[in-house]
N, C-alpha and C. Protein backbone atom coordinates (compact mmCIF):
# COMPACT_ATOMS: atom_id res chain seq x y z
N UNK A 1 -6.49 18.27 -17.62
CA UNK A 1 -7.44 17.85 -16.61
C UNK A 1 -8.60 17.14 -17.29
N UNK A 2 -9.19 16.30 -16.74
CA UNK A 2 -10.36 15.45 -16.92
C UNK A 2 -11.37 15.19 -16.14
N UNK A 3 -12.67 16.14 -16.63
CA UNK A 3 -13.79 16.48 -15.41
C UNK A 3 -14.62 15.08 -16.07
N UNK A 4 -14.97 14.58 -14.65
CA UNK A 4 -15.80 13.50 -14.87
C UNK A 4 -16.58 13.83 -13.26
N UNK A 5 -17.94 13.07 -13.43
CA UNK A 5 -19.62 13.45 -12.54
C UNK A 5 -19.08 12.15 -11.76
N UNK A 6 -19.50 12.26 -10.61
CA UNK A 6 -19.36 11.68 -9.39
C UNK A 6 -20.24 10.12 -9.99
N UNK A 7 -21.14 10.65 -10.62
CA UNK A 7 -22.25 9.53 -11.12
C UNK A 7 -21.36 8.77 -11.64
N UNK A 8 -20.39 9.24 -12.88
CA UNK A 8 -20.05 8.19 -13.98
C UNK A 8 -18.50 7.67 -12.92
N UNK A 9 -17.69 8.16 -11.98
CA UNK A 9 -17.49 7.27 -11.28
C UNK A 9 -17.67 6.48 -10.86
N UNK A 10 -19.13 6.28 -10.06
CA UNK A 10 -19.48 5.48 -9.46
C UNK A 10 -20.10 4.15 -10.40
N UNK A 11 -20.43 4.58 -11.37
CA UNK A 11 -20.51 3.54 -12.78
C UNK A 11 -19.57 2.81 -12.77
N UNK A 12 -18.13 3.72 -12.96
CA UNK A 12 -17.22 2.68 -13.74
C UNK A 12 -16.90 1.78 -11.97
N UNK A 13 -16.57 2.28 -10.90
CA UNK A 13 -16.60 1.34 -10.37
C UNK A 13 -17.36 0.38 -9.97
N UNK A 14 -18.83 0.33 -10.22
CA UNK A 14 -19.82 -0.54 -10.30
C UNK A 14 -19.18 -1.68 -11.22
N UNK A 15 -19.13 -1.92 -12.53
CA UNK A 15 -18.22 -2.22 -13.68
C UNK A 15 -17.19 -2.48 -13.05
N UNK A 16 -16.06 -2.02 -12.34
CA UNK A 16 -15.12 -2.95 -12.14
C UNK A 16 -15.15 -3.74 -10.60
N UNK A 17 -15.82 -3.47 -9.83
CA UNK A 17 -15.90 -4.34 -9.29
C UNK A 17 -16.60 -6.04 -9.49
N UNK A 18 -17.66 -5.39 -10.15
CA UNK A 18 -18.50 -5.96 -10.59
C UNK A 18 -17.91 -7.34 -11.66
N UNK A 19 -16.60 -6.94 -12.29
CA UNK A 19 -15.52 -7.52 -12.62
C UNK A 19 -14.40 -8.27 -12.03
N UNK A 20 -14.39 -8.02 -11.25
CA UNK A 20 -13.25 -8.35 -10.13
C UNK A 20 -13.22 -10.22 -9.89
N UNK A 21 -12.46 -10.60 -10.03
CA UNK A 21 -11.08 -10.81 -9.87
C UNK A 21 -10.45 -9.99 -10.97
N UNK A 22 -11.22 -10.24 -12.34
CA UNK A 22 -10.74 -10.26 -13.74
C UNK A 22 -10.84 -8.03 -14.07
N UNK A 23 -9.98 -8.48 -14.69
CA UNK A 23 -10.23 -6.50 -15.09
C UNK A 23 -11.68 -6.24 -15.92
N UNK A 24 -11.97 -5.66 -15.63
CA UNK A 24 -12.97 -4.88 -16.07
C UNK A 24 -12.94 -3.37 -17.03
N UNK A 25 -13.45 -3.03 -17.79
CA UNK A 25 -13.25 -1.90 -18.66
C UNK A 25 -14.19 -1.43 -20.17
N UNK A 26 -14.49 -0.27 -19.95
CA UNK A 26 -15.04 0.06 -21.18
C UNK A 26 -14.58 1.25 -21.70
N UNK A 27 -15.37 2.52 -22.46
CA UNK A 27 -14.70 3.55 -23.36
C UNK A 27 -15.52 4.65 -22.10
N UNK A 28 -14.95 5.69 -22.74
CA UNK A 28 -15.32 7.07 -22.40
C UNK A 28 -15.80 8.11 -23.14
N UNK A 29 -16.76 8.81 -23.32
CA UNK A 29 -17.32 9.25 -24.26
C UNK A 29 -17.68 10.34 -23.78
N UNK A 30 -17.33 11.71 -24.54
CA UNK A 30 -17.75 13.02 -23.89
C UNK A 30 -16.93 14.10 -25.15
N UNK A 31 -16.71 15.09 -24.49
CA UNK A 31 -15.77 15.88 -25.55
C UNK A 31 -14.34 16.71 -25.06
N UNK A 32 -13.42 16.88 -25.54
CA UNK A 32 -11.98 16.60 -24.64
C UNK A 32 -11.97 17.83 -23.49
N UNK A 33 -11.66 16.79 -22.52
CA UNK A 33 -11.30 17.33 -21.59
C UNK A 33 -12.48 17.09 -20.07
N UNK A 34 -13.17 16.33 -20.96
CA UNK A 34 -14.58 15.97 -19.96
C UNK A 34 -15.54 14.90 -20.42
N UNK A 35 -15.65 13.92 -19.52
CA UNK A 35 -16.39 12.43 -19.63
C UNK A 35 -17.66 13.23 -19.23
N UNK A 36 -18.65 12.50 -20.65
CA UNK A 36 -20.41 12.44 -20.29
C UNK A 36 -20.41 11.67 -20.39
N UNK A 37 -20.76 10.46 -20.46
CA UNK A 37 -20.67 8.91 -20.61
C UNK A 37 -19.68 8.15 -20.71
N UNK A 38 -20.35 7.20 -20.03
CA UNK A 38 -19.35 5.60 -20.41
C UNK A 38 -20.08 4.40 -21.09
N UNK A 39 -19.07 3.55 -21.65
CA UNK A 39 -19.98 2.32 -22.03
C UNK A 39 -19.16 1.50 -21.13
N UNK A 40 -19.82 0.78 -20.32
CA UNK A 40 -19.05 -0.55 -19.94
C UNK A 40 -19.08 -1.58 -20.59
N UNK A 41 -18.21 -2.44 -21.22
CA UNK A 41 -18.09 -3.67 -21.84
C UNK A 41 -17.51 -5.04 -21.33
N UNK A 42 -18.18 -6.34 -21.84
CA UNK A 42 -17.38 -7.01 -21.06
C UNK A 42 -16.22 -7.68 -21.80
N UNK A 43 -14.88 -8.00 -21.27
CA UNK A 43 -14.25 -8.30 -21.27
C UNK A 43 -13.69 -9.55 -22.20
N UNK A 44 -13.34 -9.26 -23.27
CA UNK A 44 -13.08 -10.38 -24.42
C UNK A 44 -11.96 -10.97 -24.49
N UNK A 45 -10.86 -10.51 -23.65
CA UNK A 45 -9.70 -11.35 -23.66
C UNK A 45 -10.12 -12.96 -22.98
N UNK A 46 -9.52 -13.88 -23.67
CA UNK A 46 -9.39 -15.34 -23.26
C UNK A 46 -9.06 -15.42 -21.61
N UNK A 47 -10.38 -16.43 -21.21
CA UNK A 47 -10.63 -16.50 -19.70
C UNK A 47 -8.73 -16.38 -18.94
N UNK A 48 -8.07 -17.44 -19.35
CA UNK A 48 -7.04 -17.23 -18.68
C UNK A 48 -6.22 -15.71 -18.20
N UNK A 49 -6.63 -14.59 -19.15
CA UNK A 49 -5.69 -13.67 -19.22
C UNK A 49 -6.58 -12.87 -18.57
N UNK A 50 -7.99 -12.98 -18.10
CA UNK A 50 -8.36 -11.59 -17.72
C UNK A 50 -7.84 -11.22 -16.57
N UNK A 51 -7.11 -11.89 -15.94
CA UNK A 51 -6.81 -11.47 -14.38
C UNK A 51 -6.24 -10.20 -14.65
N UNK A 52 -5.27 -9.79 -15.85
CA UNK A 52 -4.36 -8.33 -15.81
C UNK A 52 -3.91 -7.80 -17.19
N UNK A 53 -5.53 -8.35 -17.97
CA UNK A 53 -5.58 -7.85 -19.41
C UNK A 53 -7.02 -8.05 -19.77
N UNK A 54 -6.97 -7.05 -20.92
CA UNK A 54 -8.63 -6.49 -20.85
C UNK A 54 -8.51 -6.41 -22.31
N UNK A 55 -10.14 -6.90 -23.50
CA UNK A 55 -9.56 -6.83 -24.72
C UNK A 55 -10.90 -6.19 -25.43
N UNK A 56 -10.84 -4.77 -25.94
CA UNK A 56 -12.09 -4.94 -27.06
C UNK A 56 -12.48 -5.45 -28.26
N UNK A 57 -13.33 -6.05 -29.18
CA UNK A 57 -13.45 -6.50 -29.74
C UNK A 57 -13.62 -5.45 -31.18
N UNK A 58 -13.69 -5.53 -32.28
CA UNK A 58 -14.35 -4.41 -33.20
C UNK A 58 -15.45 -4.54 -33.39
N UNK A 59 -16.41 -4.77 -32.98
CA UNK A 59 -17.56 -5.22 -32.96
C UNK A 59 -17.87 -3.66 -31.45
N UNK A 60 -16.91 -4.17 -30.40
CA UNK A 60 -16.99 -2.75 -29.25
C UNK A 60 -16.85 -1.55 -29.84
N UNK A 61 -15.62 -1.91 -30.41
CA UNK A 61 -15.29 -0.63 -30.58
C UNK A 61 -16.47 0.41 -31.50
N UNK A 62 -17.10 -0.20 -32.38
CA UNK A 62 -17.82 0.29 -33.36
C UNK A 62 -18.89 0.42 -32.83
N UNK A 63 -19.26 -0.27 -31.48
CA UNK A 63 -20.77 0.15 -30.42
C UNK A 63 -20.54 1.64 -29.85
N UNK A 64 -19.24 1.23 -29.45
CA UNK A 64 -18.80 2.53 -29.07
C UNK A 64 -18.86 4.11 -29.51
N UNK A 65 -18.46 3.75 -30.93
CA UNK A 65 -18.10 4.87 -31.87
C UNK A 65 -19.80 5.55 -32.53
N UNK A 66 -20.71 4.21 -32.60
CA UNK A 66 -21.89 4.45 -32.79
C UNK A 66 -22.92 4.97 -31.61
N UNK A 67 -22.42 4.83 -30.77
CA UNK A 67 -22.88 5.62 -29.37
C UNK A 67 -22.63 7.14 -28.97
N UNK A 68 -21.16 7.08 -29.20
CA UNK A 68 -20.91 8.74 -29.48
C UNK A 68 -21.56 9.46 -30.48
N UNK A 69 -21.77 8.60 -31.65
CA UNK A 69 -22.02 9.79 -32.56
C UNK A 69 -23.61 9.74 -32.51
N UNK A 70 -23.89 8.81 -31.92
CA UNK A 70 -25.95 9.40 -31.91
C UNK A 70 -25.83 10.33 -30.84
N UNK A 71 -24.82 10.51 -29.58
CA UNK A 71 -25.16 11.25 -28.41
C UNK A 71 -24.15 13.05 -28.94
N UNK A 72 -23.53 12.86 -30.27
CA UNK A 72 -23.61 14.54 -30.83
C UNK A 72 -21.67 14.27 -30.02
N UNK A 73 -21.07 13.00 -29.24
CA UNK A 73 -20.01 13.47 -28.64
C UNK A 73 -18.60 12.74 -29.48
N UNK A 74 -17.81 12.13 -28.99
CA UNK A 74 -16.98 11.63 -29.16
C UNK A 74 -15.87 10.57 -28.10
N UNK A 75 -15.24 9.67 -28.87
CA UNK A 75 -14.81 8.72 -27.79
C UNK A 75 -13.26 9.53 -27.35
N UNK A 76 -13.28 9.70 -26.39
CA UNK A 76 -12.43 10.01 -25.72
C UNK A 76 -11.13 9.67 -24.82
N UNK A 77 -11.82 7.86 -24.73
CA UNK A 77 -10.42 7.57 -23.92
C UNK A 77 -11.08 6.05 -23.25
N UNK A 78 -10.53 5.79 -22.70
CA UNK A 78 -10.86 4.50 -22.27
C UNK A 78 -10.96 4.27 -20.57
N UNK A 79 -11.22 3.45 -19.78
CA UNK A 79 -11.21 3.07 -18.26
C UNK A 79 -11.07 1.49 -18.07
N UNK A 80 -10.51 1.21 -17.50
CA UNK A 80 -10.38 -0.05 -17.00
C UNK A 80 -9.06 -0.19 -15.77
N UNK A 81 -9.65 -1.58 -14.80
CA UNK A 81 -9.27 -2.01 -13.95
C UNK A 81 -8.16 -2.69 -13.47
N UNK A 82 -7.08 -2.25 -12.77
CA UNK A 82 -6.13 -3.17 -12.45
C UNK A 82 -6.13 -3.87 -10.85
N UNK A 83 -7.10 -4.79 -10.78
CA UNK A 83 -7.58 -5.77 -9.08
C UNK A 83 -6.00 -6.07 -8.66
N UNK A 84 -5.67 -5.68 -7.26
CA UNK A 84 -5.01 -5.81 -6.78
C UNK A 84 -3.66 -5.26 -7.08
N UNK A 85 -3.36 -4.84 -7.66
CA UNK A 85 -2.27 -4.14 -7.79
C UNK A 85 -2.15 -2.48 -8.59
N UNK A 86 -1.36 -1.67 -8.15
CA UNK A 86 -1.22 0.05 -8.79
C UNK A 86 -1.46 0.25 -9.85
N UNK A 87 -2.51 1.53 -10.10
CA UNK A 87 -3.36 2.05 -11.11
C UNK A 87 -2.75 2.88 -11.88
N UNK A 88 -1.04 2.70 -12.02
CA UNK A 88 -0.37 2.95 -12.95
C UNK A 88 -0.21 1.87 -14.47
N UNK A 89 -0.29 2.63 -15.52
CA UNK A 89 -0.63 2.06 -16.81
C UNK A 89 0.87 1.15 -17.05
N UNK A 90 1.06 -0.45 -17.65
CA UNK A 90 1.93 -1.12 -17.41
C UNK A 90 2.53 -1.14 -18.94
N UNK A 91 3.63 -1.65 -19.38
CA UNK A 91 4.14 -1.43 -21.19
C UNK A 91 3.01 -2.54 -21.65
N UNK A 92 2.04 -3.21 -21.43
CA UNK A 92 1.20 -4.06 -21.98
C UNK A 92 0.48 -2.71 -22.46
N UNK A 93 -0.04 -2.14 -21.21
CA UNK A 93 -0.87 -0.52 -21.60
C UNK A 93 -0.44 0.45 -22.62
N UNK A 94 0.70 0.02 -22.42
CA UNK A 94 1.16 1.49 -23.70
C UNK A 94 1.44 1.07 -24.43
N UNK A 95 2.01 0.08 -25.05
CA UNK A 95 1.96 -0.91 -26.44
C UNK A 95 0.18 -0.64 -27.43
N UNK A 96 -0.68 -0.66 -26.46
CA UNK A 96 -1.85 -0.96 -27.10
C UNK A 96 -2.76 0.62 -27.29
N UNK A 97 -2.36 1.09 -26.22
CA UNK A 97 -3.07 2.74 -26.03
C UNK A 97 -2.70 3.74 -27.10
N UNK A 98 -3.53 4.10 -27.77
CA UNK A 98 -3.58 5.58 -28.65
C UNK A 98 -3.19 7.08 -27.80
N UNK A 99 -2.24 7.76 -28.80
CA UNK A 99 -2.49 8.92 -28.26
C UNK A 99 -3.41 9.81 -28.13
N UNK A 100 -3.83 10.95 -27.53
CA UNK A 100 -5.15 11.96 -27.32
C UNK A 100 -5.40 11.03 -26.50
N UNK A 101 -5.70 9.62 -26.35
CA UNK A 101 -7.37 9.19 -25.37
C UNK A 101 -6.67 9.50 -24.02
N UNK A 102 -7.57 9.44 -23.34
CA UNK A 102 -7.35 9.91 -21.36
C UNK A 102 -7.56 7.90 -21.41
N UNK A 103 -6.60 7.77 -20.33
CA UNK A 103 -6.57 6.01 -19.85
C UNK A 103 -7.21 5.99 -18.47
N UNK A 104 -8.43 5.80 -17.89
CA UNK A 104 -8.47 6.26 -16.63
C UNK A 104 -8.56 4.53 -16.03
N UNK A 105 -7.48 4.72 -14.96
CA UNK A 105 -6.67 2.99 -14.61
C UNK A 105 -7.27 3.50 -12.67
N UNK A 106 -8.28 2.32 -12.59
CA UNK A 106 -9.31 2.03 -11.37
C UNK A 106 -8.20 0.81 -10.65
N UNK A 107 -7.73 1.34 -9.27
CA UNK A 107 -7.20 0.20 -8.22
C UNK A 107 -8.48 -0.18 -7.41
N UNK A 108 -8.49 -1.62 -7.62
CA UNK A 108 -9.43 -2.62 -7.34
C UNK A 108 -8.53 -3.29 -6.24
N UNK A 109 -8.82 -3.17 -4.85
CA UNK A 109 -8.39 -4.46 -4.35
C UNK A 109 -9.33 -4.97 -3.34
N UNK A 110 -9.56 -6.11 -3.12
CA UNK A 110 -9.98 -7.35 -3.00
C UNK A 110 -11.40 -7.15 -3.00
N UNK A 111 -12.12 -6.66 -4.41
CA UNK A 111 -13.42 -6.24 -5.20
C UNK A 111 -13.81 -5.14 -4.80
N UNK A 112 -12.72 -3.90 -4.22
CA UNK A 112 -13.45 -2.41 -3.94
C UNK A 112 -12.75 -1.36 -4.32
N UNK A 113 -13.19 -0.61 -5.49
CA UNK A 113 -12.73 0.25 -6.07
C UNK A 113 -11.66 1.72 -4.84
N UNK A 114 -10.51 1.30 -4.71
CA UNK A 114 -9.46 2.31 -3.91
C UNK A 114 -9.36 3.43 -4.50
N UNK A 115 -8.78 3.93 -6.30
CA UNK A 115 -8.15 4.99 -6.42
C UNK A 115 -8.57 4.67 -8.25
N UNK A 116 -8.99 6.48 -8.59
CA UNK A 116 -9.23 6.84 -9.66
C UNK A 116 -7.59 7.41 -10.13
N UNK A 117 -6.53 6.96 -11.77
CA UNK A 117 -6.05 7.59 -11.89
C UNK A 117 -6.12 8.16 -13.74
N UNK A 118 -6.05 9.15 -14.14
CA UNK A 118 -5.92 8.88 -15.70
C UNK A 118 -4.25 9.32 -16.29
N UNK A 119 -4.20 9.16 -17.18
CA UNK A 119 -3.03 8.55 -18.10
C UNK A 119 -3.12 9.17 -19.38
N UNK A 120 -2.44 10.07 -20.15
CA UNK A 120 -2.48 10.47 -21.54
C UNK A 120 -1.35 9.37 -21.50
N UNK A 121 -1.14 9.02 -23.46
CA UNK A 121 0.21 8.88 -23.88
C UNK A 121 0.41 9.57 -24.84
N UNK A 122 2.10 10.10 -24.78
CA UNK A 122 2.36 11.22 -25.68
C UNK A 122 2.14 10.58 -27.11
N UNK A 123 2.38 11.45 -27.85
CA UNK A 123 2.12 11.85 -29.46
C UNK A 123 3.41 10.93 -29.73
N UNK A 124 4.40 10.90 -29.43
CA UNK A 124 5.21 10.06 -30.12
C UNK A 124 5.72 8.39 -29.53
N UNK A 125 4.34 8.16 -28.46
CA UNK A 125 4.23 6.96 -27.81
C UNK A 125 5.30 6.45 -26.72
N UNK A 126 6.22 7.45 -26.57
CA UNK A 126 7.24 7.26 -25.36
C UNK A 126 6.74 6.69 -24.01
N UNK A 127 6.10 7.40 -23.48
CA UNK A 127 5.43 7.57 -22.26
C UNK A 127 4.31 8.10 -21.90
N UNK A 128 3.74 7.97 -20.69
CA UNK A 128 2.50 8.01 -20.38
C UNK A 128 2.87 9.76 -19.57
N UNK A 129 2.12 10.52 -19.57
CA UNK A 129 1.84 11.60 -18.86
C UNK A 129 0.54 11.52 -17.63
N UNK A 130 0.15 11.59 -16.36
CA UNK A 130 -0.96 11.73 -16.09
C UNK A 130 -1.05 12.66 -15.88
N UNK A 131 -2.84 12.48 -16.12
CA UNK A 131 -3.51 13.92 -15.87
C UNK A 131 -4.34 14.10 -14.72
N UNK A 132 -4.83 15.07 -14.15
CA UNK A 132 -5.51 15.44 -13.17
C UNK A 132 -7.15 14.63 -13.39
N UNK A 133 -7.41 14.58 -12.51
CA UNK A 133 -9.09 14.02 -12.50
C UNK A 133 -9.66 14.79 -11.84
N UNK A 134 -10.70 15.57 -12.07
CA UNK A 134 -11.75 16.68 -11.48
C UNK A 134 -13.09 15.76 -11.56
N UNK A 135 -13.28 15.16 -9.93
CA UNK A 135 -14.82 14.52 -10.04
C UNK A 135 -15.90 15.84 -9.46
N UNK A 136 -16.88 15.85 -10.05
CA UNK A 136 -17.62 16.98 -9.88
C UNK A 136 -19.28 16.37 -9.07
């Protein structure tokens, strides 16, 4: 399960709508099993591709990693948007996704955040498991 605050929902869908046409997405930061923060980032994949791909840079990632560790937490997993179509994670997603992180995949359609879902992938990268979302 993955307890996340009604607040940092309403963040990340701020962020992806706010994104919309194009996906939208940043990290998750808390300690396992529960989001205290997010970073929203914008979107570095090449204009053509953002419609249904989302890219961090290492330059993010390391904002990221330097954000957790002044706030005492750790990065935990990631969020981002799939506009217009199911907030199931696609083999583009699991090609690129680490195991441990929570994937939490936001259905966007036509710029209004529908459905929170998250996503482990197993340890030996087969498949995606989801997990429960507890908004509090």
């Amino acid at each position: 399960m993955l307890a996340v605050s009604n607040d940092l929902i309403e963040q990340i869908n701020k962020h992806v709508e706010e994104a919309y046409p194009e996906e939208g997405a940043g990290f998750l930061i808390g300690v396992e099993g529960e989001v205290k923060q997010i970073l929203s980032l914008p979107n570095a994949r090449e204009d053509e591709a953002r419609h249904n791909r989302f890219l961090f840079t290492p330059e993010d990632y390391l904002k990221a990693e330097l954000k957790a560790d002044s706030l005492g937490l750790s990065l935990i997993g990631v969020f981002h948007s799939h506009p217009d179509c199911p907030n199931i994670p696609s083999e583009y997603d699991r090609e690129w996704a680490q195991p441990f992180f929570s994937y939490i995949i936001t259905r966007v359609d036509a710029g209004k955040s529908v459905s929170h879902r998250s996503w482990r992938l197993l340890e030996d990268r087969s498949k995606y498991e989801e997990e429960e979302i507890s908004v509090q």
